[in-house]
Protein backbone atom coordinates (compact mmCIF):
# COMPACT_ATOMS: atom_id res chain seq x y z
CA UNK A 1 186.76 29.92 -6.80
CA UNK A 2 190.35 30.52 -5.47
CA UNK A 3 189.53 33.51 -2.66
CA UNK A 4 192.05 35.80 -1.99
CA UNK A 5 194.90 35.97 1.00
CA UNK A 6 195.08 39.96 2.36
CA UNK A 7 198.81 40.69 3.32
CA UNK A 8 197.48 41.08 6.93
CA UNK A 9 196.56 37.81 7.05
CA UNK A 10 199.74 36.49 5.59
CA UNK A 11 201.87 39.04 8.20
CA UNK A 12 199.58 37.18 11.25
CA UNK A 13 201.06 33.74 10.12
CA UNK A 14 204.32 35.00 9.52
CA UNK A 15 204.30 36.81 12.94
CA UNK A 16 203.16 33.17 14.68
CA UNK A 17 205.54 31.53 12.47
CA UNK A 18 208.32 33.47 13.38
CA UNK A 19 207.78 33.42 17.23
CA UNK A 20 207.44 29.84 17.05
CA UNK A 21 210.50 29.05 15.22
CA UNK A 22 212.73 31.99 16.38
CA UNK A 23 213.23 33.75 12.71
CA UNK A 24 212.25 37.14 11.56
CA UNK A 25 210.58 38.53 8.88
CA UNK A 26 213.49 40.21 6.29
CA UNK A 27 211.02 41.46 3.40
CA UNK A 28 207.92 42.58 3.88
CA UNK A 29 207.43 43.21 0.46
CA UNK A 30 208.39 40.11 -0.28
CA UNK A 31 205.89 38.69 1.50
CA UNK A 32 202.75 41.46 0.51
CA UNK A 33 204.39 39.26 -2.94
CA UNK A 34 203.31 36.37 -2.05
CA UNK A 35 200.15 36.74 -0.41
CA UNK A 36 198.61 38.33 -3.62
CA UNK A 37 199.69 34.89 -5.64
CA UNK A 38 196.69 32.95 -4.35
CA UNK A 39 193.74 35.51 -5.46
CA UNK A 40 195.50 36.36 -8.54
CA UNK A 41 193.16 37.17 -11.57
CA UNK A 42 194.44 38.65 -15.30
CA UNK A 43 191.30 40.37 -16.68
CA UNK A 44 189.39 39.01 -13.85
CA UNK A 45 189.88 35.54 -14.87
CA UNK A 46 191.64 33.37 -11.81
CA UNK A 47 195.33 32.36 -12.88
CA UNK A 48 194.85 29.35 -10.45
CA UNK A 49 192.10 26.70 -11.00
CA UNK A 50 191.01 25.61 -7.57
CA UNK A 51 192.15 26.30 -4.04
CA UNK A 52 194.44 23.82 -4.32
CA UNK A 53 196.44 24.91 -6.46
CA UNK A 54 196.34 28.30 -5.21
CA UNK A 55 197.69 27.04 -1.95
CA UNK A 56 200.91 25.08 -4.11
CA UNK A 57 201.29 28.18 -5.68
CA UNK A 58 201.61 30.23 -2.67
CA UNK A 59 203.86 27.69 -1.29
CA UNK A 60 206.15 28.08 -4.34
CA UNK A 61 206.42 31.72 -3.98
CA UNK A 62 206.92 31.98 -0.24
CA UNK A 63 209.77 29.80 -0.87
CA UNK A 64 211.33 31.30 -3.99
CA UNK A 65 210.82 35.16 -2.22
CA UNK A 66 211.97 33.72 1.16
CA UNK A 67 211.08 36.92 3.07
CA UNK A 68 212.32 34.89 6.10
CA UNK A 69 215.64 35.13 7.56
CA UNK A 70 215.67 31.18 7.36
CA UNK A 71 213.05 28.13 7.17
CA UNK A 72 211.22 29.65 4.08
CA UNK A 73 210.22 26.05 2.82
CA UNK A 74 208.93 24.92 5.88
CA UNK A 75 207.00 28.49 6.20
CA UNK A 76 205.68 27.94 2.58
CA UNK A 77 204.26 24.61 3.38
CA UNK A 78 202.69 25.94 6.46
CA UNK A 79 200.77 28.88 4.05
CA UNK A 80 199.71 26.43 2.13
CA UNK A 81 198.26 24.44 4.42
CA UNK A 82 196.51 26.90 6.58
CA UNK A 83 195.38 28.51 2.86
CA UNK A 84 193.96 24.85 2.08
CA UNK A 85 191.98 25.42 5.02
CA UNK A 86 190.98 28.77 4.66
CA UNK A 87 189.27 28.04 1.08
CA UNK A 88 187.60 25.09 1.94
């Protein structure tokens, strides 16, 4: 089962992310985008496999949506690895 990632949780690492590394969030929608790519289902059917890949794709989409003003791969690799965590 790939479990869902709530926007809130994904605006809490962005928020940590951000004071850490001195950047600011540019689009919130952007990133409400990407937090919905990890749980996401088409007819209630998971698009992604297992949590791993889940956490990949999330990682893609954080860095293709960069809703960062800068360091969007390093951010995506840090969602997926605190998602990796979060599902296991």
């Amino acid at each position: 089962m790939t479990p869902p990632l709530a926007a809130e949780q994904l605006l809490l690492i962005a928020d940590q992310f951000c004071r850490t590394h001195q950047v600011q969030i540019r689009d919130f929608s952007g990133l409400v985008a990407a937090a919905a790519v990890p749980g996401a289902r088409i007819d209630g059917v998971p698009v992604h496999g297992d949590p791993y890949a889940a956490g990949e794709a999330l990682a893609v989409a954080v860095t293709r949506l960069e809703p960062l003003s800068k360091l969007n791969k390093e951010f995506g690799a840090a969602c997926r690895d605190i998602y990796h965590r979060l599902a296991s």
